[in-house]
C-alpha atoms as a PDB file:
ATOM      1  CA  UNK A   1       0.878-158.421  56.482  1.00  0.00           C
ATOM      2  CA  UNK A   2       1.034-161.115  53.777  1.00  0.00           C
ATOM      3  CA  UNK A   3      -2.118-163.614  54.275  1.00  0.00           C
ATOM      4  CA  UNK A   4      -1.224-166.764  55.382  1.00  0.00           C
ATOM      5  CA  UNK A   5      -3.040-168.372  52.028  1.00  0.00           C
ATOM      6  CA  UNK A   6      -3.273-166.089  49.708  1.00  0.00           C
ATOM      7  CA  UNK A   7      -5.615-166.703  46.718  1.00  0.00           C
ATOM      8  CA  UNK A   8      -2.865-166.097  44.472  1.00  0.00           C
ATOM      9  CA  UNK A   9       0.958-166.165  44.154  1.00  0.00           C
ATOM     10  CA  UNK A  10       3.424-164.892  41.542  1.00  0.00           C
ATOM     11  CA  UNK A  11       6.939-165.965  41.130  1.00  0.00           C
ATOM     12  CA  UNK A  12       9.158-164.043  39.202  1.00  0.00           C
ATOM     13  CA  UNK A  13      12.974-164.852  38.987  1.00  0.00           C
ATOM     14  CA  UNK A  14      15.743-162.607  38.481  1.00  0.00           C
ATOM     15  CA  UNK A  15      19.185-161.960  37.947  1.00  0.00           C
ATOM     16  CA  UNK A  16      20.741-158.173  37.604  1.00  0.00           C
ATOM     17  CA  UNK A  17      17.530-156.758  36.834  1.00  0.00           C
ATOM     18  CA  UNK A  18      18.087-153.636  38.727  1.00  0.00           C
ATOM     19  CA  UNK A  19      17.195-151.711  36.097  1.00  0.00           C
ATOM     20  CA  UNK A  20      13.696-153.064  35.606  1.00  0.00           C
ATOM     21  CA  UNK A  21      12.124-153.566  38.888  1.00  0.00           C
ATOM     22  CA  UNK A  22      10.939-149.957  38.993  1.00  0.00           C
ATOM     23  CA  UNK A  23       8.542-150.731  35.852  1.00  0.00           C
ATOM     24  CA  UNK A  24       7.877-154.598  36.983  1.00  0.00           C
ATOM     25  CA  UNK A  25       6.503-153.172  40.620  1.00  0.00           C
ATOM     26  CA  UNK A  26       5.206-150.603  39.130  1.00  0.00           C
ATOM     27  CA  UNK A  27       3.355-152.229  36.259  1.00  0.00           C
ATOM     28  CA  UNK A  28       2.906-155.676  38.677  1.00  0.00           C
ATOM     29  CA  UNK A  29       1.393-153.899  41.697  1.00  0.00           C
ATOM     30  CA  UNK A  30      -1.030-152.176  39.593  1.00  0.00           C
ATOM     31  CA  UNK A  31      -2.556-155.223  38.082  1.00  0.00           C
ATOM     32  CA  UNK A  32      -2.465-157.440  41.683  1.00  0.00           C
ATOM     33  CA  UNK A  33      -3.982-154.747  43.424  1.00  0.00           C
ATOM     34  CA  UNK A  34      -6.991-154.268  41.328  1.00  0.00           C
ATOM     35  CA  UNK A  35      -7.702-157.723  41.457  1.00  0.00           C
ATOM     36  CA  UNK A  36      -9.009-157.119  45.217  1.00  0.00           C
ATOM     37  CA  UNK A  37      -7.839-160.550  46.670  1.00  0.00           C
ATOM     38  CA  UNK A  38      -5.275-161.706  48.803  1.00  0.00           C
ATOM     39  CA  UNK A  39      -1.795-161.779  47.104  1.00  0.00           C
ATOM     40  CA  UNK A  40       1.747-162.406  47.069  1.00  0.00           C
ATOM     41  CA  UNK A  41       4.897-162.010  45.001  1.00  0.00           C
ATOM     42  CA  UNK A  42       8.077-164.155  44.834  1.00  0.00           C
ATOM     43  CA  UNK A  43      10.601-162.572  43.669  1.00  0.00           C
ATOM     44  CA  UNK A  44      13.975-165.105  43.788  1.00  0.00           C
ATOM     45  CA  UNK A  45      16.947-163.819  43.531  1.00  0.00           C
ATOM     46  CA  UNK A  46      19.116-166.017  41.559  1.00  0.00           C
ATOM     47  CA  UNK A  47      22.731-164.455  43.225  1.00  0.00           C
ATOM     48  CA  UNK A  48      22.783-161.454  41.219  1.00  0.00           C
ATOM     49  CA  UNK A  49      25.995-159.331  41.183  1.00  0.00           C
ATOM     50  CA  UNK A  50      24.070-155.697  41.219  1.00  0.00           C
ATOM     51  CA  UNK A  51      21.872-153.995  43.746  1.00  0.00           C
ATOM     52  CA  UNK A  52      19.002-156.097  42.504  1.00  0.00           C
ATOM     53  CA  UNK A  53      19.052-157.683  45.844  1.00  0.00           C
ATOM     54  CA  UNK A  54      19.033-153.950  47.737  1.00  0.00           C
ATOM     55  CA  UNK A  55      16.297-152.869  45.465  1.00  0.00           C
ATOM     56  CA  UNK A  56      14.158-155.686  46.156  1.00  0.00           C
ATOM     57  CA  UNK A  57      14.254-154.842  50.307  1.00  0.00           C
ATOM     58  CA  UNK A  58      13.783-151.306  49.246  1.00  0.00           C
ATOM     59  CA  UNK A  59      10.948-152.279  47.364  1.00  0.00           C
ATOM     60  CA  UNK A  60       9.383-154.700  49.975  1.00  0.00           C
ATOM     61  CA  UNK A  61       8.953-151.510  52.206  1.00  0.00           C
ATOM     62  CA  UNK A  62       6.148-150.231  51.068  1.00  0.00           C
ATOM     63  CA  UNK A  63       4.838-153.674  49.291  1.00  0.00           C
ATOM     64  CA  UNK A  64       4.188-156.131  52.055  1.00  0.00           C
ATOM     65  CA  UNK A  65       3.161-158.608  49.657  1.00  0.00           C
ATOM     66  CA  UNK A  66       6.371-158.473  48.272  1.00  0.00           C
ATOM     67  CA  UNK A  67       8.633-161.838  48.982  1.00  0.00           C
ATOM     68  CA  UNK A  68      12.437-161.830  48.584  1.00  0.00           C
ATOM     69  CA  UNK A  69      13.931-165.486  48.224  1.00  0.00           C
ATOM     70  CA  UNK A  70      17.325-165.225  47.996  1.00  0.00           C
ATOM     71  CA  UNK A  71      19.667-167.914  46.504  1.00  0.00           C
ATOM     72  CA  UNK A  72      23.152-168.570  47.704  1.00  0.00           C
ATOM     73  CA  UNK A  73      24.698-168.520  44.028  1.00  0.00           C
ATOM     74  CA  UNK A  74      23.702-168.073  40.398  1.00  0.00           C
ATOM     75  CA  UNK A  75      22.144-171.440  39.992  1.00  0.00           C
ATOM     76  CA  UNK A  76      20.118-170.625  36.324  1.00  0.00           C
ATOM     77  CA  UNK A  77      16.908-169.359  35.653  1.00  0.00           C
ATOM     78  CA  UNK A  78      14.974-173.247  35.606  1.00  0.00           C
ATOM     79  CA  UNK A  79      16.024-173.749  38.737  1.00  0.00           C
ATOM     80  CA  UNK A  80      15.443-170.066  40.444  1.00  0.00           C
ATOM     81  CA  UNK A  81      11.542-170.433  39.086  1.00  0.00           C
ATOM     82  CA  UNK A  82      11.911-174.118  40.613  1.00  0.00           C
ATOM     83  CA  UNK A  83      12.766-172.885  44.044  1.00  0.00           C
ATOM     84  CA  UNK A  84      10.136-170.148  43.723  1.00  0.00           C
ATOM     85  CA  UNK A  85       7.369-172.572  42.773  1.00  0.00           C
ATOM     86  CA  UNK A  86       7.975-174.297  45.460  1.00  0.00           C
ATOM     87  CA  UNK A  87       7.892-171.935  48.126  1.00  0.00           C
ATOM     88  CA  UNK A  88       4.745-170.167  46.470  1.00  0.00           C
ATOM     89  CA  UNK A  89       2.023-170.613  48.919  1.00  0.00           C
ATOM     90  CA  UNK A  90      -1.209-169.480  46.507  1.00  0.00           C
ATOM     91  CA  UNK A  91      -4.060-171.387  45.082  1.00  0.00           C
ATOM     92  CA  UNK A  92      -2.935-170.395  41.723  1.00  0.00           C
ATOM     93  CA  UNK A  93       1.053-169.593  40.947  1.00  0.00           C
ATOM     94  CA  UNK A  94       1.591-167.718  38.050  1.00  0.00           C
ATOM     95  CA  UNK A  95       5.502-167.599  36.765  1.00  0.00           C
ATOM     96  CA  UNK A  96       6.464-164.652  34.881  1.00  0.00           C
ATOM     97  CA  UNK A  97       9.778-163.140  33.842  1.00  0.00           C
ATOM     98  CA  UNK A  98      10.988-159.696  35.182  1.00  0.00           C
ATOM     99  CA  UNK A  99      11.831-158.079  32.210  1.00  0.00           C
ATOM    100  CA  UNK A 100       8.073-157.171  31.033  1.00  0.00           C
ATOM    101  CA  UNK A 101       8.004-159.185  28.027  1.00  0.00           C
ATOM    102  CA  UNK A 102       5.525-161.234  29.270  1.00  0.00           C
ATOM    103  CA  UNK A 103       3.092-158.300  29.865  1.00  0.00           C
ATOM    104  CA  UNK A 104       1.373-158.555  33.342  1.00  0.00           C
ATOM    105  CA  UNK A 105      -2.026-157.376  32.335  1.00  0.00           C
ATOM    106  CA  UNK A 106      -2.328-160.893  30.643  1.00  0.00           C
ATOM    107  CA  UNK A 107      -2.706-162.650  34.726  1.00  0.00           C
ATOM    108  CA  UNK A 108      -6.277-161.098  35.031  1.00  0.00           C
ATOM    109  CA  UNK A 109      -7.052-163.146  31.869  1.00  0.00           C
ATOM    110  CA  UNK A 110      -5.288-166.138  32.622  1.00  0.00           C
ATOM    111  CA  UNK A 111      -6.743-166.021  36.651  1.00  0.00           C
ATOM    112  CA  UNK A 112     -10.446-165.619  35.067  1.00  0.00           C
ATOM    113  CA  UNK A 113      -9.822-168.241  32.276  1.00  0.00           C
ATOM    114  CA  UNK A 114      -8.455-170.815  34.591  1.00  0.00           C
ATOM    115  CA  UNK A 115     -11.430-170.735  37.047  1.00  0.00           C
ATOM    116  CA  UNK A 116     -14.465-170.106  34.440  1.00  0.00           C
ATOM    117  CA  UNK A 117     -13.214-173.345  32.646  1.00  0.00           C
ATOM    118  CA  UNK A 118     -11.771-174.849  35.748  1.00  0.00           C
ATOM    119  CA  UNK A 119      -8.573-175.565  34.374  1.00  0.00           C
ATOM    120  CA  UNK A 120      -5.272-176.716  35.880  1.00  0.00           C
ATOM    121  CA  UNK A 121      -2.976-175.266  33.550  1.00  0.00           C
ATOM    122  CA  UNK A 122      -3.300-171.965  31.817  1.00  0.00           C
ATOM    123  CA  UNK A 123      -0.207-170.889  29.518  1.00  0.00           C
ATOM    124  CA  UNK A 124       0.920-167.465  27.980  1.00  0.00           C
ATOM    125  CA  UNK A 125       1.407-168.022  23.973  1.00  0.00           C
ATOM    126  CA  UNK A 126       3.259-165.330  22.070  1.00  0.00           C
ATOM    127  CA  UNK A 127       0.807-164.252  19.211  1.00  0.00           C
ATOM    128  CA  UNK A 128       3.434-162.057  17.876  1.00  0.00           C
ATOM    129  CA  UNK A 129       7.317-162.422  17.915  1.00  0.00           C
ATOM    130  CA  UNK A 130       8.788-159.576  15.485  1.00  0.00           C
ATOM    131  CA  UNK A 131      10.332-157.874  18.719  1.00  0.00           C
ATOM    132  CA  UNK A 132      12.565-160.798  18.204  1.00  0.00           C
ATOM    133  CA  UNK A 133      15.403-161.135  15.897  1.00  0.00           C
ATOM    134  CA  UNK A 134      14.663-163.243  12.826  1.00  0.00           C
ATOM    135  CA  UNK A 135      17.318-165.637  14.049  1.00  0.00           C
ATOM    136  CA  UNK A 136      15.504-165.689  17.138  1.00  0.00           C
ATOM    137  CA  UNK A 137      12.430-166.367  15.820  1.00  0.00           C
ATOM    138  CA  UNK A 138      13.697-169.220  13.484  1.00  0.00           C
ATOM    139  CA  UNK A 139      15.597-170.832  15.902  1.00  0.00           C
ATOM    140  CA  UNK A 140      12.376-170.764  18.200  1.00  0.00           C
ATOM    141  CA  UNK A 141      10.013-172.259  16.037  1.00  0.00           C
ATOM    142  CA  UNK A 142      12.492-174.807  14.972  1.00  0.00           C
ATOM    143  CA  UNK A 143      12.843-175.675  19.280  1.00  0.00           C
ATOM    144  CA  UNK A 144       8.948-175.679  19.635  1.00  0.00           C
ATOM    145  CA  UNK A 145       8.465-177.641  16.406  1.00  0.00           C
ATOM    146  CA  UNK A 146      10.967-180.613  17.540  1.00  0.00           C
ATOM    147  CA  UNK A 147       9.751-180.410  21.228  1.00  0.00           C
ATOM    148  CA  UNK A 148       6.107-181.166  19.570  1.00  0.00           C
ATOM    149  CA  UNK A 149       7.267-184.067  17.846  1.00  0.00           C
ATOM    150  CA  UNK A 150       9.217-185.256  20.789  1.00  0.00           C
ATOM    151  CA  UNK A 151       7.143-185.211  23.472  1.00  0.00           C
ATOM    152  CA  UNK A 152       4.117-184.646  22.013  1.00  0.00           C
ATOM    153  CA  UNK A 153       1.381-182.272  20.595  1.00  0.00           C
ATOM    154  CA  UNK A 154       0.654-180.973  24.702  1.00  0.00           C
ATOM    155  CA  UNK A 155       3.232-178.852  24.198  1.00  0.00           C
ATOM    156  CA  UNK A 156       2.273-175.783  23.171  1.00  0.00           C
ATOM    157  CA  UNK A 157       4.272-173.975  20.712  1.00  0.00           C
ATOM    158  CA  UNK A 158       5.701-170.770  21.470  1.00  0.00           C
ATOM    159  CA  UNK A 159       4.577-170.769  25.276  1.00  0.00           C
ATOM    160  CA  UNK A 160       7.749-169.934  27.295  1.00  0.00           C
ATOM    161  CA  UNK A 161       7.901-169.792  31.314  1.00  0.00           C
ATOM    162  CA  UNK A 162       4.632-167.303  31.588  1.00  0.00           C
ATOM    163  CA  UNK A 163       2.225-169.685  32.970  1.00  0.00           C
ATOM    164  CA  UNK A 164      -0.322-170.124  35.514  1.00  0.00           C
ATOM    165  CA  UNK A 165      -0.868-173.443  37.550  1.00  0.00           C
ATOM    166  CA  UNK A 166      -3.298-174.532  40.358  1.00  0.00           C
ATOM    167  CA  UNK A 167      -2.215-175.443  43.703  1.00  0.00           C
ATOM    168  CA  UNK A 168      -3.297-179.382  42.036  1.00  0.00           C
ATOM    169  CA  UNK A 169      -0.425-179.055  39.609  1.00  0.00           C
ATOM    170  CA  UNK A 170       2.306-177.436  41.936  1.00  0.00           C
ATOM    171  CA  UNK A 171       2.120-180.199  43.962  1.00  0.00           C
ATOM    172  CA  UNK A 172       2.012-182.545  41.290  1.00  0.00           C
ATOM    173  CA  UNK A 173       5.250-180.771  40.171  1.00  0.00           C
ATOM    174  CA  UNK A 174       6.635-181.221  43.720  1.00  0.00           C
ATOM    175  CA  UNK A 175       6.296-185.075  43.748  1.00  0.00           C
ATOM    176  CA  UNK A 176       8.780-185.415  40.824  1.00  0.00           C
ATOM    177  CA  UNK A 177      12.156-186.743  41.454  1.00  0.00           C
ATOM    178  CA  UNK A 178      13.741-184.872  38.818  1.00  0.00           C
ATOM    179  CA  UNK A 179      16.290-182.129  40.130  1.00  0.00           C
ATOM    180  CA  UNK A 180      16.784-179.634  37.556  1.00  0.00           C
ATOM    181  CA  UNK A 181      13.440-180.316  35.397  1.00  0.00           C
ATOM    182  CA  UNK A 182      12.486-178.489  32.040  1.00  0.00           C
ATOM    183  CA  UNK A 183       9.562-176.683  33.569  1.00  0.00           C
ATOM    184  CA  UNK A 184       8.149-175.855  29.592  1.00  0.00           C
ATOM    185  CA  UNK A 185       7.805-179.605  28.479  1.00  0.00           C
ATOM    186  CA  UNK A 186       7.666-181.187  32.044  1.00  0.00           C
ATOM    187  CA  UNK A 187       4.361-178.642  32.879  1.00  0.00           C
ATOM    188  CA  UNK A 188       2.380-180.423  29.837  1.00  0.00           C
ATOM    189  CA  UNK A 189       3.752-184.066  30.465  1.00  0.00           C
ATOM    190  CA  UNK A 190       1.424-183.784  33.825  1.00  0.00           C
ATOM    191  CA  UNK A 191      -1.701-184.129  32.093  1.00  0.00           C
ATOM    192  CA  UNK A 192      -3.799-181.522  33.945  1.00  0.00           C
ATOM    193  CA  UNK A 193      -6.498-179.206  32.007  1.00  0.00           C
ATOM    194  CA  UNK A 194      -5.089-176.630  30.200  1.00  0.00           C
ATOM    195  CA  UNK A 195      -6.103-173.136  28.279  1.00  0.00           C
ATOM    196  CA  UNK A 196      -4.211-171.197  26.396  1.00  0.00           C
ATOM    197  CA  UNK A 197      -4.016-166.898  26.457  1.00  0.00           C
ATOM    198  CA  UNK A 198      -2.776-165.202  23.768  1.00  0.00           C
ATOM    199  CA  UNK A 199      -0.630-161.996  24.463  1.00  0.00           C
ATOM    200  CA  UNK A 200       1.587-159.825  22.184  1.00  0.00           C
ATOM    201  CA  UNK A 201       5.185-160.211  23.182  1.00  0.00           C
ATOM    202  CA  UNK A 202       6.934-156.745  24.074  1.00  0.00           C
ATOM    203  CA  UNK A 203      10.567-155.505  23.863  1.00  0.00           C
ATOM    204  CA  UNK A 204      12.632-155.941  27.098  1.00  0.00           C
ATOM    205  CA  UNK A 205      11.956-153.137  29.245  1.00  0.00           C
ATOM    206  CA  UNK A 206      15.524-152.535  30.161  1.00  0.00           C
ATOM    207  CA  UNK A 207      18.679-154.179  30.762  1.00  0.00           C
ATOM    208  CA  UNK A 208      19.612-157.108  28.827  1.00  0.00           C
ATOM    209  CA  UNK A 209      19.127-160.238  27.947  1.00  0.00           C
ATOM    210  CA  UNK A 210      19.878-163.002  30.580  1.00  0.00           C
ATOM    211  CA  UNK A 211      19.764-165.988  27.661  1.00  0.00           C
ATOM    212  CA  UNK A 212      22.800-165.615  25.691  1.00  0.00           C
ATOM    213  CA  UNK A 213      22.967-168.313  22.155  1.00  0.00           C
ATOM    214  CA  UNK A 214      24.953-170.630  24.956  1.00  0.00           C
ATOM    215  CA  UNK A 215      21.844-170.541  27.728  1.00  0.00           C
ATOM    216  CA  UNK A 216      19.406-171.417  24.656  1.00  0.00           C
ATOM    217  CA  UNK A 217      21.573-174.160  23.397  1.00  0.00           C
ATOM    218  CA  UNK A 218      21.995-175.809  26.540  1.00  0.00           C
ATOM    219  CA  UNK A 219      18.152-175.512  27.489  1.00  0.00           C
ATOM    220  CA  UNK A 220      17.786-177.119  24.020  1.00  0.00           C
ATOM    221  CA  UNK A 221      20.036-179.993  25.003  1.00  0.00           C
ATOM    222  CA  UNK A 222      18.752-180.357  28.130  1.00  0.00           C
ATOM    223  CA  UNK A 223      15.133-180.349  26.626  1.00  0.00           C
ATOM    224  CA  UNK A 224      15.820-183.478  24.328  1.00  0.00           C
ATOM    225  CA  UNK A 225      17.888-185.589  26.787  1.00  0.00           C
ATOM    226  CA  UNK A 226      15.479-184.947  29.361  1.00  0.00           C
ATOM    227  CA  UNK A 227      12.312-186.221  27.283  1.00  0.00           C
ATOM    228  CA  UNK A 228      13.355-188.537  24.480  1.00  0.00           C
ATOM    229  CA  UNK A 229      15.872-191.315  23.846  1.00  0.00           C
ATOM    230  CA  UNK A 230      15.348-190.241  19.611  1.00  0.00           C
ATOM    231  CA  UNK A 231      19.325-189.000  19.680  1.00  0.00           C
ATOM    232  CA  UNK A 232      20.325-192.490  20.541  1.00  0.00           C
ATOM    233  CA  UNK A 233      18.119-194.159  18.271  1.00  0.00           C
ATOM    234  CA  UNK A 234      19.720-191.831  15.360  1.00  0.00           C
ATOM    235  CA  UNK A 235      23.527-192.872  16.906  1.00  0.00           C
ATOM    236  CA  UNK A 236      21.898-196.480  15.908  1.00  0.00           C
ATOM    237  CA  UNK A 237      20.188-195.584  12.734  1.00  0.00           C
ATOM    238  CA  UNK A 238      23.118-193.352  12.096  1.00  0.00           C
ATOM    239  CA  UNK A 239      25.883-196.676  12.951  1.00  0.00           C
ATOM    240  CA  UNK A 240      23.469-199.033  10.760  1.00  0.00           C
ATOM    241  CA  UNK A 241      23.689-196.121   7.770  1.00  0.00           C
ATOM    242  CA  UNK A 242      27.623-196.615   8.428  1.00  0.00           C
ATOM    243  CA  UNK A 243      27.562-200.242   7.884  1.00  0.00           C
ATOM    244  CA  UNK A 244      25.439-200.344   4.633  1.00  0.00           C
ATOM    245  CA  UNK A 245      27.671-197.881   3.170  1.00  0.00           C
ATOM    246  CA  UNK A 246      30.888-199.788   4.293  1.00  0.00           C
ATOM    247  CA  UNK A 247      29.211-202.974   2.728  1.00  0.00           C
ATOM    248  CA  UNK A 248      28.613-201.143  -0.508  1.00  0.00           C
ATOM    249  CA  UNK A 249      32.746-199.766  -0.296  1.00  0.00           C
ATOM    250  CA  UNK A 250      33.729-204.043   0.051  1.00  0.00           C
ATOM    251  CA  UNK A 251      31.357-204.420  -2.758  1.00  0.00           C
ATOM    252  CA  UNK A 252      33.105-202.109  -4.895  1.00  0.00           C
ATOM    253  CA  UNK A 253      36.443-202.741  -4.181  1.00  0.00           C
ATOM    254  CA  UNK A 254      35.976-206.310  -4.671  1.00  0.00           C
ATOM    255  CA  UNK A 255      35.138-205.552  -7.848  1.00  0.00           C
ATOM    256  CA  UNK A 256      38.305-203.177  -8.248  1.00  0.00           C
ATOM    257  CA  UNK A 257      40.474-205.827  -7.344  1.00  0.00           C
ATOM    258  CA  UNK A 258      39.112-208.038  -9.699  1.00  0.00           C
ATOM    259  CA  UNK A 259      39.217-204.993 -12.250  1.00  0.00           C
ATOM    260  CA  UNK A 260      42.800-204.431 -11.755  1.00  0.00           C
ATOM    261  CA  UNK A 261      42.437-201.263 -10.618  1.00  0.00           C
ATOM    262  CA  UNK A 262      43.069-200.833  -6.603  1.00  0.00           C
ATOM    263  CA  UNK A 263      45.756-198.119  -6.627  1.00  0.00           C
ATOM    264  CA  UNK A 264      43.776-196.068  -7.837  1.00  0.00           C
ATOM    265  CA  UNK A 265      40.755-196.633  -4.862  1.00  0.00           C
ATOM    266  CA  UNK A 266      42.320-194.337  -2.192  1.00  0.00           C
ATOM    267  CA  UNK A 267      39.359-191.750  -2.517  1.00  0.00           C
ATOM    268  CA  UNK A 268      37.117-194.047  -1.580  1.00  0.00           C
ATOM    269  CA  UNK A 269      39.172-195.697   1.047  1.00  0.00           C
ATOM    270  CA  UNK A 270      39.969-192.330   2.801  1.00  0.00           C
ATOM    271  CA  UNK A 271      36.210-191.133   2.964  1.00  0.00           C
ATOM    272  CA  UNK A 272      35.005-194.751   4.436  1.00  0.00           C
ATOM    273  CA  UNK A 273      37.844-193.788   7.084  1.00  0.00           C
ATOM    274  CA  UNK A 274      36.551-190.308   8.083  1.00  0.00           C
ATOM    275  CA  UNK A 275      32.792-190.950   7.865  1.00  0.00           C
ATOM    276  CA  UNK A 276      33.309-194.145  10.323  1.00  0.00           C
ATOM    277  CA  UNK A 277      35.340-191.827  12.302  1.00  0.00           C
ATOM    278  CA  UNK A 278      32.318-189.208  12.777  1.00  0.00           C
ATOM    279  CA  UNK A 279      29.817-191.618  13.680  1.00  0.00           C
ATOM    280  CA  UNK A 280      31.624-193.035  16.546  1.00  0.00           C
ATOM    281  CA  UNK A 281      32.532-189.528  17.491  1.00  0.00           C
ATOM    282  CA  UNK A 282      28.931-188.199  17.181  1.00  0.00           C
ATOM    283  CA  UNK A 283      27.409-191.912  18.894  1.00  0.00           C
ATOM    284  CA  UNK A 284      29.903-191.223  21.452  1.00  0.00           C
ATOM    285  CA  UNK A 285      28.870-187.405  21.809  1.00  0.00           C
ATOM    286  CA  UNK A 286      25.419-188.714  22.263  1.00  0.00           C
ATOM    287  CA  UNK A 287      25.790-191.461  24.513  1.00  0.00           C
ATOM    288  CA  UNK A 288      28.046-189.089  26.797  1.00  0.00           C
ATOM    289  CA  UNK A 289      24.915-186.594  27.024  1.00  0.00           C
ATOM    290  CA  UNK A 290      22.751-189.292  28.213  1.00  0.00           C
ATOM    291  CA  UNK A 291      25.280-190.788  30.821  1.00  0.00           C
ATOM    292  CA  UNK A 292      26.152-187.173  32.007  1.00  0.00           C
ATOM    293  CA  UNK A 293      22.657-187.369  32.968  1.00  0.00           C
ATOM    294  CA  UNK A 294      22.493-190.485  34.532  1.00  0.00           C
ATOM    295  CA  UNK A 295      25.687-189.318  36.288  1.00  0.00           C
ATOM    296  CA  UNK A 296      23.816-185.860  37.461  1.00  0.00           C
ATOM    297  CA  UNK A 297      20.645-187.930  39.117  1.00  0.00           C
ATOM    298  CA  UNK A 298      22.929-190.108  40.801  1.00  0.00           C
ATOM    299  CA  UNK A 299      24.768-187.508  42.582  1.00  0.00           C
ATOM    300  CA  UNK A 300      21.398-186.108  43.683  1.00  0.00           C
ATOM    301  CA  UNK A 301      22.888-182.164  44.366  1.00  0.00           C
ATOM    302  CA  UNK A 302      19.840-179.772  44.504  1.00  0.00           C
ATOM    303  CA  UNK A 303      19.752-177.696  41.918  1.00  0.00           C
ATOM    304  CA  UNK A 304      19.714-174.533  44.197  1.00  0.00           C
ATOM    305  CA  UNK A 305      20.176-173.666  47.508  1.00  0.00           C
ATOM    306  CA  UNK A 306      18.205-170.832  49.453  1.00  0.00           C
ATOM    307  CA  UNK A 307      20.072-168.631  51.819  1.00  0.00           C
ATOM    308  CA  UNK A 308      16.748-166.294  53.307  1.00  0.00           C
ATOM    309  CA  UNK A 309      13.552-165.940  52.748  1.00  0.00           C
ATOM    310  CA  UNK A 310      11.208-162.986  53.850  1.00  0.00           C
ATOM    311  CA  UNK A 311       8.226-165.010  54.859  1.00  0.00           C
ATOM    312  CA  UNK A 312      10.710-167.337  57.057  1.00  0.00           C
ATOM    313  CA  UNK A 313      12.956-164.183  58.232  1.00  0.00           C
ATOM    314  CA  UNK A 314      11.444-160.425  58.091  1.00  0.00           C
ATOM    315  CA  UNK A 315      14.990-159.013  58.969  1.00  0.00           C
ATOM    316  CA  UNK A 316      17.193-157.447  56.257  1.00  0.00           C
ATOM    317  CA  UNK A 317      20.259-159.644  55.696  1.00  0.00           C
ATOM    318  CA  UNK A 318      23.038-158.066  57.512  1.00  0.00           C
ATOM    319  CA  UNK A 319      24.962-157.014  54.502  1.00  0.00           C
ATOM    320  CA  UNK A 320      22.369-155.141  52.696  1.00  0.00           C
ATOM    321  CA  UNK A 321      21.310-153.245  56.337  1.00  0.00           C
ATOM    322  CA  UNK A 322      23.739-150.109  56.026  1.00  0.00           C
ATOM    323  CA  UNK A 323      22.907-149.902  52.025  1.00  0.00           C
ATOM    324  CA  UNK A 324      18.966-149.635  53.154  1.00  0.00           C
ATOM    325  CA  UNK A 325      19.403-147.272  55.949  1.00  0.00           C
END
């Protein structure tokens, strides 16, 4: 049986990672085990369309430590490590993806740094991306690089969702009213103590990626508008740019008139036309992000919603029962 407080939880959310989760409880067990304390696992199942769900209550047969929180529809990876943060029960939580990237050796580190320096807060920092693409990579360090100047030099650059947090800062996390919160700059907004362990960043295991270019640029998105109101100072700075160069385009065809030689302004007439034009589109744009927003918190909608949960319910969900038998 699971304990009812176990010294130490791990979350790990997934969606169609059937092909993994032999390595991952393999790999995972291995390390837990070793550590000769009471433990649990939260895996969340974030509505995925393959027999990750079967292998999961396959799995949890022979690993009673093994939780399976299922989620009623594909509701994004923030919010499936959300919902398994909060039903971790652990005095640390550590969140870690399922596709072995994030290697799980590094939690015996992070576990034994976080109590030696009685810290809060430990993070996973990649030491070494050239698994990734060099797009990847660019595109990464420009994210981490305008996240810093953002919100602010406690974000660590180049630490993803492999963290570990004390029971102190789940709760913490738990108090916030945000619904859908970006766990990778809200984490170091808290203000608890914090280490850092360095790990060397592995190829995906198997299967593929679940964070297309579309996930990353919306988590981008949703990272600025979340933490900063900078995009609607620019709209300004960007509107007060407009009007300076407008004033300069009177100036000069003041003195065209005066020149005799108007006809012949229609260049400059058409450009003032289609660069006023794109900054009231792009102000627009940018106001619309930040009242999409506002419209979001007002409707209050959870950002998931759970439809079983092992520790709640030990009985196989109906529909996978014939599959397991």
């Amino acid at each position: 049986m699971v304990a009812a407080e176990p010294a130490l939880s791990v979350v790990v959310p997934m969606y169609n990672e059937e092909s993994v989760l032999p390595l991952l409880v393999t790999r995972l067990r291995g390390v837990l085990d070793a550590l000769g304390e009471p433990y649990e696992v939260v895996a969340v199942d974030d509505g995925s369309t393959d027999n990750t769900l079967v292998a999961l209550h396959a799995a949890r047969r022979g690993w009673p430590q093994l939780r399976v929180v299922r989620l009623r529809r594909n509701s994004g990876h923030q919010p499936a490590l959300l919902a398994g943060l909060m039903r971790a029960r652990g005095a640390y939580v550590v969140s870690i993806d399922a596709d072995l990237q994030d290697p799980p050796e590094t939690i015996v580190e992070m576990l034994r740094l976080a109590r030696s320096d009685q810290l809060d807060i430990v993070y996973g920092v990649r030491g070494d991306r050239t698994v990734d693409t060099p797009f990847k990579r660019w595109t990464a360090d420009l994210y981490y690089r305008l996240m810093r100047r953002l919100v602010g030099k406690q974000v660590p650059a180049h630490a993803g969702d492999f963290r570990l947090l004390s029971r102190a800062a789940v709760e913490a996390l738990r108090e916030l009213p945000e619904r859908t919160p970006v766990l990778r700059l809200v984490v170091p907004w808290l203000g608890f103590p914090s280490g850092e362990v360095e790990f060397l960043r592995a190829e995906r295991a198997a299967g593929r990626t679940k964070y297309p270019m579309s996930r990353m640029m919306s988590l981008a998105a949703d990272s600025v508008t979340s933490f900063s109101a900078a995009p609607l100072r620019f709209a300004t700075w960007l509107g007060l740019a407009g009007v300076a160069v407008c004033g300069v385009l009177v100036v000069v065809a003041v003195v065209a008139f005066f020149l005799g030689a108007t006809v012949s302004g229609w260049p400059s007439l058409y450009v003032a036309v289609l660069f006023l034009g794109a900054v009231q589109l792009l102000c627009l744009g940018l106001l619309g992000e930040y009242v999409a927003r506002i419209y979001t918190a007002v409707q209050a909608r959870p950002a998931y919603f759970v439809a079983g949960d092992t520790a709640d319910d030990t009985d196989t969900p109906a529909e996978l029962a014939d599959t397991l038998r």
